[in-house]
Protein backbone atom coordinates (compact mmCIF):
# COMPACT_ATOMS: atom_id res chain seq x y z
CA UNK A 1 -116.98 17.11 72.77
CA UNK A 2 -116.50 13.96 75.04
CA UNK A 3 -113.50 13.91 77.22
CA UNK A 4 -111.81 11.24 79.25
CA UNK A 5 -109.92 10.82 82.53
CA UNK A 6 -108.73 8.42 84.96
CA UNK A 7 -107.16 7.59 88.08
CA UNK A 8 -108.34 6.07 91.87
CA UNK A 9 -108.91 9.93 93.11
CA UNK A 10 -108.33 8.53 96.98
CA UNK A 11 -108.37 10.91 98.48
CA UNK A 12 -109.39 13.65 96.10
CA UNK A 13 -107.54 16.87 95.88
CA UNK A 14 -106.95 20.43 94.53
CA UNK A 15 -104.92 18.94 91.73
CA UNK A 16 -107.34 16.18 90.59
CA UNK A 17 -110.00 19.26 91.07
CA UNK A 18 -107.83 21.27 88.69
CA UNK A 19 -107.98 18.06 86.18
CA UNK A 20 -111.84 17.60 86.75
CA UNK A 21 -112.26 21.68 85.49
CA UNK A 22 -109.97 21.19 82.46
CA UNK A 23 -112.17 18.31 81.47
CA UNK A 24 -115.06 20.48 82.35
CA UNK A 25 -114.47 23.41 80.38
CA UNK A 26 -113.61 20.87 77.08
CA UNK A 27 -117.17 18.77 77.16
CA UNK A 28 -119.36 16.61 78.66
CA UNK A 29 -116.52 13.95 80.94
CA UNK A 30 -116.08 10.11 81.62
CA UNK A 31 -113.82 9.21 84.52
CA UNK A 32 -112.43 6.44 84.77
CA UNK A 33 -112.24 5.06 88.32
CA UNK A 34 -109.32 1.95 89.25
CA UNK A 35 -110.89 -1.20 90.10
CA UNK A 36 -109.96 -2.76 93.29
CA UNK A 37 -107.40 -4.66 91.66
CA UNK A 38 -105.88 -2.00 89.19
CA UNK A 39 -105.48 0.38 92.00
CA UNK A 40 -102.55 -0.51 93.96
CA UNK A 41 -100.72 -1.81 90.47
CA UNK A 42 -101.06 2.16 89.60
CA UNK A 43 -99.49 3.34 92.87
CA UNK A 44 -95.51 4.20 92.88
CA UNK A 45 -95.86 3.57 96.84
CA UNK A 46 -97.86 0.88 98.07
CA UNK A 47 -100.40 2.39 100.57
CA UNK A 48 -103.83 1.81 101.43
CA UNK A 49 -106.64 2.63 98.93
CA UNK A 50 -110.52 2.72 99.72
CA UNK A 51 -112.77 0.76 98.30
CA UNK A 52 -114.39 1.11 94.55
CA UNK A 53 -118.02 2.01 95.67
CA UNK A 54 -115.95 4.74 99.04
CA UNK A 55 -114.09 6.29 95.68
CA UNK A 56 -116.86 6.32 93.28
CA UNK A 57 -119.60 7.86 95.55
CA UNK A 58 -116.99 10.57 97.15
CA UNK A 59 -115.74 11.28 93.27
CA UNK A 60 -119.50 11.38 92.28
CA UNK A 61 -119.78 14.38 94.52
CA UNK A 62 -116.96 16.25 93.73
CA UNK A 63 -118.47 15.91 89.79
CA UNK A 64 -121.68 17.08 90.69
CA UNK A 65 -121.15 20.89 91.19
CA UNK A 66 -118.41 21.12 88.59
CA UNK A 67 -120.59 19.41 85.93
CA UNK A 68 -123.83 21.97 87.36
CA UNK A 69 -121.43 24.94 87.04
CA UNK A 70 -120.02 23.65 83.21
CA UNK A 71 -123.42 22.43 82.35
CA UNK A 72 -121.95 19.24 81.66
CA UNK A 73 -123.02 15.80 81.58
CA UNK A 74 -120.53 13.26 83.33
CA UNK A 75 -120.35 9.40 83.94
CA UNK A 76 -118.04 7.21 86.44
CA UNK A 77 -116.96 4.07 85.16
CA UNK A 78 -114.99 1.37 86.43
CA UNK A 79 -111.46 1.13 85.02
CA UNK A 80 -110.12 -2.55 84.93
CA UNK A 81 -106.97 -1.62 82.66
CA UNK A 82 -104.34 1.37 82.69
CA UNK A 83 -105.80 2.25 78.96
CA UNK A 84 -109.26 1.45 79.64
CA UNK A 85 -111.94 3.39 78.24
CA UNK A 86 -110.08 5.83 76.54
CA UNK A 87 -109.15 3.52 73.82
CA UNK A 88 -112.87 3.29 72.89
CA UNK A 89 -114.15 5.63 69.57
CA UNK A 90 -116.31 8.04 71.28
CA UNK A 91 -114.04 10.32 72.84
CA UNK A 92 -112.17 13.33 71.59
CA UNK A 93 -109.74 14.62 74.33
CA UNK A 94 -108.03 12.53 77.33
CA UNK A 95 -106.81 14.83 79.98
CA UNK A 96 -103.52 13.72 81.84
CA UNK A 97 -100.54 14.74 84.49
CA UNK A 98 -97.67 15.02 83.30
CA UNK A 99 -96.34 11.88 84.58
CA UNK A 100 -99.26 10.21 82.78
CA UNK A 101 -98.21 11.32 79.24
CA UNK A 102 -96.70 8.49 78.36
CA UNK A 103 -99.50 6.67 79.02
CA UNK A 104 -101.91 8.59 76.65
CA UNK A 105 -99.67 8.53 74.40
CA UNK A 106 -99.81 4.41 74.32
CA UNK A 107 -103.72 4.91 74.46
CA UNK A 108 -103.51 6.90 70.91
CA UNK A 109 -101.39 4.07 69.27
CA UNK A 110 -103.94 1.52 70.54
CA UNK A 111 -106.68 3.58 69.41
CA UNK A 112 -105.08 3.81 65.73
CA UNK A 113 -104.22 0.05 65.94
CA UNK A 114 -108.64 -0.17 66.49
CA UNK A 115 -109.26 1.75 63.64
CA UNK A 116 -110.33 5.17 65.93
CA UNK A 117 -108.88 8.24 65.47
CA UNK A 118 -106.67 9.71 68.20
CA UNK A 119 -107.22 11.92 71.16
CA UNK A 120 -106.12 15.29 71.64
CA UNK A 121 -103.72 15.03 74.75
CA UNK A 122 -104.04 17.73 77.33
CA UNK A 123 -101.49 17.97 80.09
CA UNK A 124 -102.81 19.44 83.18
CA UNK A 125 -99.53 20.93 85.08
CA UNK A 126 -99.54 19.78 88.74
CA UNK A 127 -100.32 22.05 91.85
CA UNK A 128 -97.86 22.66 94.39
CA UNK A 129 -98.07 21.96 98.08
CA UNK A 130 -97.00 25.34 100.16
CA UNK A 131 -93.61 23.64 100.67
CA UNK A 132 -93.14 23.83 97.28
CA UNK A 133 -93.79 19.91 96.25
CA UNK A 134 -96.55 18.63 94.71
CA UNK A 135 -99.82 17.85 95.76
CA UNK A 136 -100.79 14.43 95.90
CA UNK A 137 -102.84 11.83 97.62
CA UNK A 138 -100.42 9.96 98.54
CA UNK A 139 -98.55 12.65 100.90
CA UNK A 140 -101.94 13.61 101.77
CA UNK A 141 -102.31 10.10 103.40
CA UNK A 142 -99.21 10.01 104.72
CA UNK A 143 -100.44 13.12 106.83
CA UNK A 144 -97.61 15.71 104.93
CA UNK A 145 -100.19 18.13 103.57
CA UNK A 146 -103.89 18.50 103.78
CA UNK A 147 -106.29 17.97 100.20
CA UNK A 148 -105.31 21.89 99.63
CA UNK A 149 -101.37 21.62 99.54
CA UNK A 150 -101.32 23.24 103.34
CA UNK A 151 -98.32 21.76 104.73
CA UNK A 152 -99.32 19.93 108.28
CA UNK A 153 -97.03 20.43 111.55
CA UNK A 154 -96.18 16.77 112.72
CA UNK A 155 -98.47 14.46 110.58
CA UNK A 156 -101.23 16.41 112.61
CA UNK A 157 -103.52 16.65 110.03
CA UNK A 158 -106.05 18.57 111.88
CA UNK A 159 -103.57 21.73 112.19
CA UNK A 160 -101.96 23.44 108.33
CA UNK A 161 -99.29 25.38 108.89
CA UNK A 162 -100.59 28.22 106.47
CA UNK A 163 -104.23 29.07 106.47
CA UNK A 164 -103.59 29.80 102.73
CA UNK A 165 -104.72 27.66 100.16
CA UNK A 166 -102.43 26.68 97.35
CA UNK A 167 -104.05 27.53 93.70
């Protein structure tokens, strides 16, 4: 089976790690990596994003063991549009958040406007932060919590405020 995914993963985190497995355990995985353009036109809050190549080699790492451990084949491509490559024929599951729904759920009607069948439409819950909110890059920039959910004591990112990692 061939699943998709896609996002800007900057930084990467525990719940985009939870997203990678899913995809994992389902088949071999294409990401789907923002452009530098179609990044900050994804973000809710406009903050600084690294470039294409930063993402793509950091996400490329992060792949590596999880696709060793699955046995799985994966491929980063460059994502120029919000639908992107999931609207092309090959793929049989696109893995989403649950804000992102919405949006695989417009990917299916374009792929039955093409002709394609649609994907099956797995929503990967998000992981909480210790405080309770979710973890997300952009709090993780903003120096709130650390790539784990550990809350940080006064935007010091260098000090969590639990040694516990959130699952």
């Amino acid at each position: 089976m061939d699943v998709a995914l896609g996002g800007t993963f900057d930084p990467v985190h525990d719940g985009h790690r939870k997203l990678f497995e899913r995809a994992f355990e389902l088949g071999d995985v294409t990401v789907g990596l923002t452009s530098d353009d179609l990044a900050p036109k994804t973000r809710a809050v406009e903050r600084h994003v690294r470039p294409f190549e930063e993402r793509k080699r950091r996400l490329e790492e992060e792949l590596e063991s999880m696709a060793d451990e699955f046995d799985r084949e994966f491929e980063v491509r460059k994502l120029e549009s919000p639908t992107g490559i999931a609207t092309e024929p090959p793929f049989d599951y696109l893995i989403v958040s649950p804000e992102t729904k919405g949006g695989g759920e417009r990917i299916n009607e374009i792929r039955t406007e093409n002709g394609h069948d649609p994907l099956e439409i797995v929503v990967v819950p998000h992981l909480l932060a210790d405080d309770g909110d979710i973890i997300s890059s952009t709090r993780i920039v903003a120096g709130e919590i650390d790539e784990h959910g550990n809350v940080l004591d006064d935007g010091d990112d260098s000090q969590p405020s639990s040694p516990q990692d959130s699952e």
